[in-house]
Protein backbone atom coordinates (compact mmCIF):
# COMPACT_ATOMS: atom_id res chain seq x y z
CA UNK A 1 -12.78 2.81 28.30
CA UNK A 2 -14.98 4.85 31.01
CA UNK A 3 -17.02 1.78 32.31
CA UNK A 4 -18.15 2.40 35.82
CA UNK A 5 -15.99 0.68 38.63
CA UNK A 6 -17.39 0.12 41.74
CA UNK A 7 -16.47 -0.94 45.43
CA UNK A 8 -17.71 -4.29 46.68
CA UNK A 9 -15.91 -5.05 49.05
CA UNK A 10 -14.23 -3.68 52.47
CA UNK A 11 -11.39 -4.63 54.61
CA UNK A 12 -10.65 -1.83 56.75
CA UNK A 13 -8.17 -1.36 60.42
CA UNK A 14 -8.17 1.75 62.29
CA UNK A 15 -7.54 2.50 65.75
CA UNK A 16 -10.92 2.75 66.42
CA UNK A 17 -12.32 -0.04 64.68
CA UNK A 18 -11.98 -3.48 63.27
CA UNK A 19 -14.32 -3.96 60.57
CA UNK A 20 -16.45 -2.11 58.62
CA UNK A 21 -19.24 -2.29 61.50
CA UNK A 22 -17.01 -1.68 64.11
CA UNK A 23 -15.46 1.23 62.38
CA UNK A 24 -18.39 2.90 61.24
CA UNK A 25 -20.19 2.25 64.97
CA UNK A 26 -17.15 4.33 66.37
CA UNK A 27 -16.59 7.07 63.51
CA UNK A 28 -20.70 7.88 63.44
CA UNK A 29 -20.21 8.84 67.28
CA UNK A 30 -16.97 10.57 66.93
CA UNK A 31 -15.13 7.87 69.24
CA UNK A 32 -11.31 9.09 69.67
CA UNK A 33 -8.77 6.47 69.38
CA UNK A 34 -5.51 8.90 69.62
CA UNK A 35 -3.72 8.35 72.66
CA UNK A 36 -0.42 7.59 74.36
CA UNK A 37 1.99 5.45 72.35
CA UNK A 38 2.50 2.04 73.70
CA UNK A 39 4.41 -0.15 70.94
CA UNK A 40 7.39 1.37 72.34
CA UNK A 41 8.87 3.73 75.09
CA UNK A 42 8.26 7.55 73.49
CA UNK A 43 9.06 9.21 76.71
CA UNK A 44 12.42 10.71 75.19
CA UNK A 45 10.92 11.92 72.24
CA UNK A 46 9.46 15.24 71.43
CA UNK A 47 5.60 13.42 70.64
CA UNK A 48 4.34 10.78 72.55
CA UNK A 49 0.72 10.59 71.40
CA UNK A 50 -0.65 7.75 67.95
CA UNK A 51 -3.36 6.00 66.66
CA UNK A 52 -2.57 2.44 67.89
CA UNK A 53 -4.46 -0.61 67.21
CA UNK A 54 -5.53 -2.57 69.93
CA UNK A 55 -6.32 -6.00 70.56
CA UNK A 56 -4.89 -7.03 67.47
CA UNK A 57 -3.04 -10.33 67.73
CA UNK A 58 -2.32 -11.70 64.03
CA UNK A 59 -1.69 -14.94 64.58
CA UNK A 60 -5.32 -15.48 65.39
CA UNK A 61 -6.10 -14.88 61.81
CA UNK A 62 -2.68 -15.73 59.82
CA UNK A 63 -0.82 -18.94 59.41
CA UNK A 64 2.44 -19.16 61.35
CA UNK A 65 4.06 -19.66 58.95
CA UNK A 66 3.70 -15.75 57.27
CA UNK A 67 4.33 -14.39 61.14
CA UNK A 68 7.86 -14.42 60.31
CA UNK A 69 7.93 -12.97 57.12
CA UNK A 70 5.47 -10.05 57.75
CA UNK A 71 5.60 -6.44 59.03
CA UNK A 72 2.62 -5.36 61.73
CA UNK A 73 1.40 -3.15 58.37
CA UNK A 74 1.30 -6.64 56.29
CA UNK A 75 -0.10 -8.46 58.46
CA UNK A 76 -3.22 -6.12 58.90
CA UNK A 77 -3.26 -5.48 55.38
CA UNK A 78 -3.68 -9.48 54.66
CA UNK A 79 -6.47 -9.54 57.60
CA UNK A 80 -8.29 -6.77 55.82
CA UNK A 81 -8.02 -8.56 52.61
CA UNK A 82 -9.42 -11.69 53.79
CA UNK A 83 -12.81 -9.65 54.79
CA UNK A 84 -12.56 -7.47 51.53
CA UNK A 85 -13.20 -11.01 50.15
CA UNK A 86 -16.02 -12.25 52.17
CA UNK A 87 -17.65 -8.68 52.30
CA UNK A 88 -17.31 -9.16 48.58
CA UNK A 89 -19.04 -12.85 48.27
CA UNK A 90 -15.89 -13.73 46.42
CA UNK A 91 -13.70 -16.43 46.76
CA UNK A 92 -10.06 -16.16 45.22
CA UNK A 93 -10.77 -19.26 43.31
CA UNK A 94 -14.27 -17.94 41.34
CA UNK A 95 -12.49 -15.36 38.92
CA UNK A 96 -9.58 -16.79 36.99
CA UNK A 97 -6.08 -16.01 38.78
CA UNK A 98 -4.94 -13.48 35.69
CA UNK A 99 -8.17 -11.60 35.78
CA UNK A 100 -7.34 -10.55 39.62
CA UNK A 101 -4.63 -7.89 40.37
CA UNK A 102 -3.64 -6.13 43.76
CA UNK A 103 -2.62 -2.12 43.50
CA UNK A 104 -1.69 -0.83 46.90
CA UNK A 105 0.06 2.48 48.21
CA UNK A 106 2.38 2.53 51.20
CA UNK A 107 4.38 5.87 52.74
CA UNK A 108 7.20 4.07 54.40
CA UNK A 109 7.12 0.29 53.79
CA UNK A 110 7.60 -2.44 56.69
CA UNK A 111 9.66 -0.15 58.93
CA UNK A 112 9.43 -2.01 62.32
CA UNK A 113 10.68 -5.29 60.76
CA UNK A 114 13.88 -3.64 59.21
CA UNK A 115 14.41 -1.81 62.45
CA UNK A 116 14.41 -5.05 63.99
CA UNK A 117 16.84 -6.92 61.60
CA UNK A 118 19.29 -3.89 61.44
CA UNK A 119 19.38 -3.98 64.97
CA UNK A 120 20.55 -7.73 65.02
CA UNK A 121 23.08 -6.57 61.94
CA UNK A 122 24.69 -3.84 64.14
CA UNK A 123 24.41 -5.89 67.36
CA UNK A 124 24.53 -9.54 66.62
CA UNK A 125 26.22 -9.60 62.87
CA UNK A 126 24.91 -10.43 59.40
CA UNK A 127 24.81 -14.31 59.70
CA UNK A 128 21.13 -13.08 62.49
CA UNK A 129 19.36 -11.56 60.01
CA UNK A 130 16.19 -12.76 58.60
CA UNK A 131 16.47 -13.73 55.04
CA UNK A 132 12.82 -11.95 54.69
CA UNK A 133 14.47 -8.30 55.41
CA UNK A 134 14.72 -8.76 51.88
CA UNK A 135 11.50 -7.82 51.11
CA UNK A 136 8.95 -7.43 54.17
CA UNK A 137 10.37 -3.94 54.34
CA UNK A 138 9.90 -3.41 50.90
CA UNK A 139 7.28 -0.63 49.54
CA UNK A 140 5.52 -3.37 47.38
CA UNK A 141 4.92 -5.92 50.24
CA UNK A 142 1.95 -5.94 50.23
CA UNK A 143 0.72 -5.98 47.12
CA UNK A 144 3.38 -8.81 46.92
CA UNK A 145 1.91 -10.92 49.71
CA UNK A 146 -1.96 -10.36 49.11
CA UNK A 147 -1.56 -11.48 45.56
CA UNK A 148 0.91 -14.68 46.52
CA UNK A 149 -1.28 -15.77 49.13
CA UNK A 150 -4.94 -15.38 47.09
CA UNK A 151 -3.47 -16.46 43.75
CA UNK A 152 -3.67 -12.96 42.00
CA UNK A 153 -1.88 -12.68 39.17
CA UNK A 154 -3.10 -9.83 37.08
CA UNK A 155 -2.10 -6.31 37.13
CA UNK A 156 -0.33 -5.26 40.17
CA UNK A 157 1.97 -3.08 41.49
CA UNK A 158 2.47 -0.36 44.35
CA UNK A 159 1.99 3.61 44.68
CA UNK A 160 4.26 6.02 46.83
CA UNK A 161 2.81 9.45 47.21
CA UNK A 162 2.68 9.86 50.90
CA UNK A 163 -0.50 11.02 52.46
CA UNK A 164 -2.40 11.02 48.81
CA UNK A 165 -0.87 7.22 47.67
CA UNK A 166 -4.18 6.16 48.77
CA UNK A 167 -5.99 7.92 46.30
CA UNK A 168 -3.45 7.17 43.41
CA UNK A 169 -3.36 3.64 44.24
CA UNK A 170 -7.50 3.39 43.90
CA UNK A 171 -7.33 5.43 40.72
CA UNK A 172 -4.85 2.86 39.08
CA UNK A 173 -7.01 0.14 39.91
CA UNK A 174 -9.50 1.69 37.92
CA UNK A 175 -7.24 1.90 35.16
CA UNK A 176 -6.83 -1.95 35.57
CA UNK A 177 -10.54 -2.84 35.68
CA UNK A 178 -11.78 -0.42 32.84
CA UNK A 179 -8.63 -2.42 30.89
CA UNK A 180 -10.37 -5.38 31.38
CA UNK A 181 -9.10 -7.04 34.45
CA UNK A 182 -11.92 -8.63 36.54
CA UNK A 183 -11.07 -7.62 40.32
CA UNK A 184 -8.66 -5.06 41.40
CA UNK A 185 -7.50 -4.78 45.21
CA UNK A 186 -6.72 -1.37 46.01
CA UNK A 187 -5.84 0.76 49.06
CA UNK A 188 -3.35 1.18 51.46
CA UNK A 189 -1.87 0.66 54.94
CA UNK A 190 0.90 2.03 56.76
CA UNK A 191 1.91 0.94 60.74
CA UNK A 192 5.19 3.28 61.72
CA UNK A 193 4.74 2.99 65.09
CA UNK A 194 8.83 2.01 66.15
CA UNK A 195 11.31 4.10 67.41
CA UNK A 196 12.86 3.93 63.71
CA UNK A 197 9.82 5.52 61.86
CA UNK A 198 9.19 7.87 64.80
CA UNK A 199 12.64 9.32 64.16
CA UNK A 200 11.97 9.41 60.63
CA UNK A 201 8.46 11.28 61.12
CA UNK A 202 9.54 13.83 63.27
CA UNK A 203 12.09 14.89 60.99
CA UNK A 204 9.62 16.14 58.50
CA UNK A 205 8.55 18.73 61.54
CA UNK A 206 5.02 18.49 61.20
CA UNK A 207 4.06 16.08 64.36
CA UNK A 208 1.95 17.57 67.27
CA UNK A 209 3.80 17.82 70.27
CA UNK A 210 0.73 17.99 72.97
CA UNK A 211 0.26 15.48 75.47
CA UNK A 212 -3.21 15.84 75.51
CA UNK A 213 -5.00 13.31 73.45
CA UNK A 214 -7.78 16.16 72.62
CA UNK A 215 -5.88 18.52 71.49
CA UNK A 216 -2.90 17.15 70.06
CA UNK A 217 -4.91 17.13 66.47
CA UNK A 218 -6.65 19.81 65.49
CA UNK A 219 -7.47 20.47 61.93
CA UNK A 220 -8.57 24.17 60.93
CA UNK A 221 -8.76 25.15 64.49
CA UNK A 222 -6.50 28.73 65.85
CA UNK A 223 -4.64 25.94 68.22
CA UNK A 224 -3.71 23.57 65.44
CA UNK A 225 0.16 22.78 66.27
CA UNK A 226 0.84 19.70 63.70
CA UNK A 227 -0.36 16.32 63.20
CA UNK A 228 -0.56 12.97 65.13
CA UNK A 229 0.45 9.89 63.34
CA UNK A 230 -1.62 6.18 63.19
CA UNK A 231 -1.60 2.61 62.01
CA UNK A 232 -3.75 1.29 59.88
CA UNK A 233 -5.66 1.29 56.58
CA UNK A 234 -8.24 0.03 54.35
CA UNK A 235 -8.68 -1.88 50.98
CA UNK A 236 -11.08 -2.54 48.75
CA UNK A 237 -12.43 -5.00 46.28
CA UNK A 238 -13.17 -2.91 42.89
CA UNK A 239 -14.81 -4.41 39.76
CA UNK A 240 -16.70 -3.37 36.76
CA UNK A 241 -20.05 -2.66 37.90
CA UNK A 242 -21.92 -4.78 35.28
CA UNK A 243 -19.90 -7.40 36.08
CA UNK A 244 -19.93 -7.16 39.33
CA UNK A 245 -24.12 -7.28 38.95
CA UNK A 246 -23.72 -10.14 36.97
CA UNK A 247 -21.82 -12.44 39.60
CA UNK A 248 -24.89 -10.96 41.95
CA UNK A 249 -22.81 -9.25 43.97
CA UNK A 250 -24.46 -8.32 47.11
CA UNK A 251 -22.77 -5.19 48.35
CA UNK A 252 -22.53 -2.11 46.18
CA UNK A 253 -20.71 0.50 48.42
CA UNK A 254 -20.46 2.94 45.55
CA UNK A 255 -18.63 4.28 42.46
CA UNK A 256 -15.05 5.19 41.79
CA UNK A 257 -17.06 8.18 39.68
CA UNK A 258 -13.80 10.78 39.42
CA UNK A 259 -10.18 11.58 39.75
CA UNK A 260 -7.39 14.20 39.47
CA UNK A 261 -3.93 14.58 40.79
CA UNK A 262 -1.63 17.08 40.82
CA UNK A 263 1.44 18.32 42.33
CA UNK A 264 2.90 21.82 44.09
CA UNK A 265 4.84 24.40 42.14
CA UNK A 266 8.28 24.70 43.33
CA UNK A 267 8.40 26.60 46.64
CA UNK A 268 8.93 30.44 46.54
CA UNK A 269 7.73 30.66 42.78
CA UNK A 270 4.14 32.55 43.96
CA UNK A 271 2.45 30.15 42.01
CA UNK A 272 -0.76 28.41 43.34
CA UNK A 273 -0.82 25.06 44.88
CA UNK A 274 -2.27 22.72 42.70
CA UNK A 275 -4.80 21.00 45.15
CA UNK A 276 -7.43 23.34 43.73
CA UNK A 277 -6.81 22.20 40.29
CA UNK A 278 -6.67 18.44 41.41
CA UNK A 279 -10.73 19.21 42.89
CA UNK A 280 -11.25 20.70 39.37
CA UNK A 281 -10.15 17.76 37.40
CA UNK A 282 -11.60 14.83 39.47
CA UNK A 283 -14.74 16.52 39.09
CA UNK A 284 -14.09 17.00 35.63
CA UNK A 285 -14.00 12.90 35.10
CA UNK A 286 -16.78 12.58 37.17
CA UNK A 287 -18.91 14.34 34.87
CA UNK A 288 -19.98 16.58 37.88
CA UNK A 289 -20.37 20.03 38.80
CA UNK A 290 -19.47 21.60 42.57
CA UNK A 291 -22.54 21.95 43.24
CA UNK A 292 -23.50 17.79 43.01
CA UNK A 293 -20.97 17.42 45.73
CA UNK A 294 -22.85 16.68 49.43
CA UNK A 295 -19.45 16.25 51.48
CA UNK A 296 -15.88 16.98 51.21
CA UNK A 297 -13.45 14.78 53.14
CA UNK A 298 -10.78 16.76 54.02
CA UNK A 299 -6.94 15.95 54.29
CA UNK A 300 -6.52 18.27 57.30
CA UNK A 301 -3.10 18.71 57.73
CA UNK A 302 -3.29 19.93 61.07
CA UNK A 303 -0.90 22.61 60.79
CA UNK A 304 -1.98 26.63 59.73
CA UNK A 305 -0.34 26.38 56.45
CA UNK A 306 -1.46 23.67 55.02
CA UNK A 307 -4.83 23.98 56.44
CA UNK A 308 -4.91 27.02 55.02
CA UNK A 309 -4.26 25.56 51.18
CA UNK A 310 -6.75 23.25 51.42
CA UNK A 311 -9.48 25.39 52.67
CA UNK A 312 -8.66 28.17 50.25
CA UNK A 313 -8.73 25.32 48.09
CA UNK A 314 -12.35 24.01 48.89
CA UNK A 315 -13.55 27.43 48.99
CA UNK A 316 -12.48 28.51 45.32
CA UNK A 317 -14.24 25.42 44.12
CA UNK A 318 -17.40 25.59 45.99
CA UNK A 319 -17.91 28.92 47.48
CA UNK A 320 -17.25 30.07 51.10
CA UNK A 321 -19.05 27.58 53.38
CA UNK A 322 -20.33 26.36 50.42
CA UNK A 323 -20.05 22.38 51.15
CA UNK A 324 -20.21 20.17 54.48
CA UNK A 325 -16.48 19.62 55.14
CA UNK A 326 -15.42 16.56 57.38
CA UNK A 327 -12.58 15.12 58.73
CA UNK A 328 -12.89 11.84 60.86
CA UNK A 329 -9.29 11.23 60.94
CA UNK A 330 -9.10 13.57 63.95
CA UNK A 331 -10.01 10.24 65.69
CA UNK A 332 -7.10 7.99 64.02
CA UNK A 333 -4.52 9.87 63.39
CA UNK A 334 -3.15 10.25 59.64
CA UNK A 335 -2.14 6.95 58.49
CA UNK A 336 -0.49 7.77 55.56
CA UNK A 337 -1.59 5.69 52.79
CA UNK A 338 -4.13 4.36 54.57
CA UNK A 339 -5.77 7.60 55.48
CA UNK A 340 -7.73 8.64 52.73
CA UNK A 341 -8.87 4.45 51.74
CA UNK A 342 -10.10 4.67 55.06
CA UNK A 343 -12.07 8.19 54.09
CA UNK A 344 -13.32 6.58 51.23
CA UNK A 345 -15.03 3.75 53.21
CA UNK A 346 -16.41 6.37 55.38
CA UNK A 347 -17.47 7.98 52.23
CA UNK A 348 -20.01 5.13 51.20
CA UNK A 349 -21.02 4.57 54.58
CA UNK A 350 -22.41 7.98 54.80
CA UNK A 351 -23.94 7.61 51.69
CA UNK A 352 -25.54 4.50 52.98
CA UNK A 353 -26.94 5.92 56.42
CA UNK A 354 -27.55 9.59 55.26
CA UNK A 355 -24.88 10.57 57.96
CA UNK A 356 -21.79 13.00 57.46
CA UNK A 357 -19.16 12.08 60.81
CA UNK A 358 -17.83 14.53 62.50
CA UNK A 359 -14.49 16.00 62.76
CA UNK A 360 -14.04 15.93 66.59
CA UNK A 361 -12.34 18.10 69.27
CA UNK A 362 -11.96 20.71 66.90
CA UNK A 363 -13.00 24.43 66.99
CA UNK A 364 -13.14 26.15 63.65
CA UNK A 365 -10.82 28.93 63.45
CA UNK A 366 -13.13 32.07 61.62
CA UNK A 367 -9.90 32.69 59.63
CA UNK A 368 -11.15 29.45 57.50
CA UNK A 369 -14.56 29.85 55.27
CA UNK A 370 -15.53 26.24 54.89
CA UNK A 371 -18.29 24.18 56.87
CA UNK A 372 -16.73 22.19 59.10
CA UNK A 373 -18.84 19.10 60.60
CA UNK A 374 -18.16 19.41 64.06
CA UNK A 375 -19.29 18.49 67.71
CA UNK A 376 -21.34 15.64 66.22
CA UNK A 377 -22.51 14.00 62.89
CA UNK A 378 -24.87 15.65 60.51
CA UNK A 379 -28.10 14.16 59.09
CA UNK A 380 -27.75 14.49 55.48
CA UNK A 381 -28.31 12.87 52.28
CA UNK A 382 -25.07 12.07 50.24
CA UNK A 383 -24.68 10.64 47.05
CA UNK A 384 -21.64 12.12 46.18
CA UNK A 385 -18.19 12.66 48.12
CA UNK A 386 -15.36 14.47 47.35
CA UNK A 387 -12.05 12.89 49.16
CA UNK A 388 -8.90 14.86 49.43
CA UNK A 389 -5.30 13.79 50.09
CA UNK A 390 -2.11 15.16 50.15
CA UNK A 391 1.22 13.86 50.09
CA UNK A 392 4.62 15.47 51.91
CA UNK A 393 6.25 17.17 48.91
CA UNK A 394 3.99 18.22 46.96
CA UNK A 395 1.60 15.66 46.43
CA UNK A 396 -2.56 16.24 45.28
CA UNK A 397 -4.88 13.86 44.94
CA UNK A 398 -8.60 13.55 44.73
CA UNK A 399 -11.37 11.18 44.38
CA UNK A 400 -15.51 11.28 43.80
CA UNK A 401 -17.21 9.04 45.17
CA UNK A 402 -20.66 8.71 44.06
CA UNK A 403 -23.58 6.55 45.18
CA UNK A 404 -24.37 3.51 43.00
CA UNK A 405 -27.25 3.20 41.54
């Protein structure tokens, strides 16, 4: 089936916005969020700067009860599905419970609450750990808890790409709909912010080690040294768009219009990387041509390598400086499988407001032929977005967005 899906609904948490007003108030002006980490002592440790949220205090919007169950990622993730729902108009009880599923990605699972419990096991013994480190660390969490707690019982499951699980995770819940299932959640959130996934994420060698907020995280500039890591994430409420017309829904962000995936050759073999190929294919299902394309939302790495790839990349497909290239997570952070959700909603909000945000702090390097949004946002119509995500390993996804009708 190839019936149009489309987003209706937005919960999105980023560490420089609650809300899809909030978010978009501080993205459109470039507002940088990046800054000392504060969930834990990182003065021993080689980085010291994240994307943290702030004033978030879930048991203002949770029941007790699922505080002691829950990882900091679940518990924003079940926040942001509440307002997916009333962005949406929809209550869990109007569509029948089989017709709604929940897809979600997630790059490391609830690490902060196993950290905790193993802490008690190798401290305190076996007979102090919680009974829930049987699952709230788990990958599929949240999917797990979204669906129990809003009566879901359709289609579900979890994606684990990394960076680009995101992406995957939206494309399967197009699958879903275009099968016939009513209401998909999709998205992803990831919150890593302990001294357990700090050791984990500095292992992989890629973190910034600056101290200065402004230039820890630098995306296609000559000083690019690595990337800083955030909490947080985004999901949305996807449906067939005749359907959703029918039920008069209210908010039409924009369509899921195109997807590819891909992943890296083996390393050393001289063959390309595949992100290229991934642009090629999601505009392929899309049933448009480079030159339809108004933005790109870049993965940006943040270190010369891989920033490299992905502007060679962007440059085979559309020509040197041949598309507005953005990337607003210079303000968050990457947040792993919530990072490119996140871009997405920043996607349709440009489409809405005619606005590309910036990608801030950052100089272009002129060894990269791509054109970068930067300093400030761009006035500009868009109505249709390319987003780009990568995953550590290999990993390539990308989605078009396109503006609904």
């Amino acid at each position: 089936m190839t019936a149009k899906v489309v987003i209706t609904g937005i919960g999105v948490a980023t560490p420089n916005g609650l809300g899809v007003d909030d978010y978009w108030a501080a993205t459109r002006v470039g507002k940088n969020a990046i800054g000392p980490v504060t969930r834990f002592d990182a003065a021993q440790y080689p980085s010291k700067l994240a994307g943290e949220i702030h004033d978030f205090t879930a048991e203002d919007h949770l029941p007790s009860r699922l505080i002691p169950q829950t990882d900091r990622m679940t518990r924003l993730a079940l926040v942001a599905a509440d307002c997916a729902f009333e962005d949406a108009g929809v209550k869990p009880g109007d569509i029948p419970e089989f017709d709604m599923g929940v897809v979600t990605a997630s790059a490391s699972g609830g690490f902060e609450f196993g950290q905790n419990e193993l802490k008690k096991l190798w401290g305190q013994g076996s007979q102090y750990v919680s009974a829930y480190q049987s699952f709230a660390w788990f990958y599929a969490v949240n999917s797990g808890q979204i669906s129990i707690r809003n009566g879901m019982r359709g289609p579900s499951g979890v994606v684990v790409s990394d960076q680009a699980g995101g992406l995957d995770a939206i494309a399967q819940a197009r699958r879903q709909i275009r099968k016939g299932s009513k209401l998909i959640f999709s998205g992803g959130f990831d919150a890593s912010i302990c001294p357990w996934g700090w050791v984990a994420q500095l292992a992989g060698g890629l973190m910034s080690t600056d101290e200065n907020p402004e230039r820890a995280y630098l995306p296609f500039d000559t000083d690019a040294n690595g990337y800083v890591p955030g909490e947080g994430g985004a999901l949305l409420i996807l449906e067939d768009a005749e359907a959703a017309r029918g039920r008069g829904a209210t908010n039409i962000y924009g369509e899921i219009a195109g997807y590819g995936a891909t992943f890296d050759p083996k390393p050393g073999s001289g063959r390309e990387p595949g992100l290229r190929r991934a642009i090629e294919a999601a505009l392929a299902d899309a049933g448009l041509t480079a030159g339809d394309i108004d933005v790109v939302f870049a993965d940006a790495a943040g270190t010369p390598e891989l920033d490299r790839v992905e502007a060679d990349a962007i440059s085979a497909v559309f020509g040197p400086g041949g598309v507005p290239v953005t990337a607003p997570k210079t303000m968050t952070g990457r947040l792993y499988s919530g990072a490119a959700p996140v871009d997405v909603v920043a996607a349709v909000l440009a489409m809405r407001e005619g606005l590309i945000p910036p990608t801030t702090n950052v100089t272009l390097s002129p060894e990269y032929d791509i054109d970068l949004v930067t300093g400030s946002a761009r006035t500009a119509p868009v109505r249709a977005a390319l987003v780009l995500a990568r995953g550590y390993g290999g990993f390539n996804s990308a989605v078009v967005v396109r503006a609904a009708d």
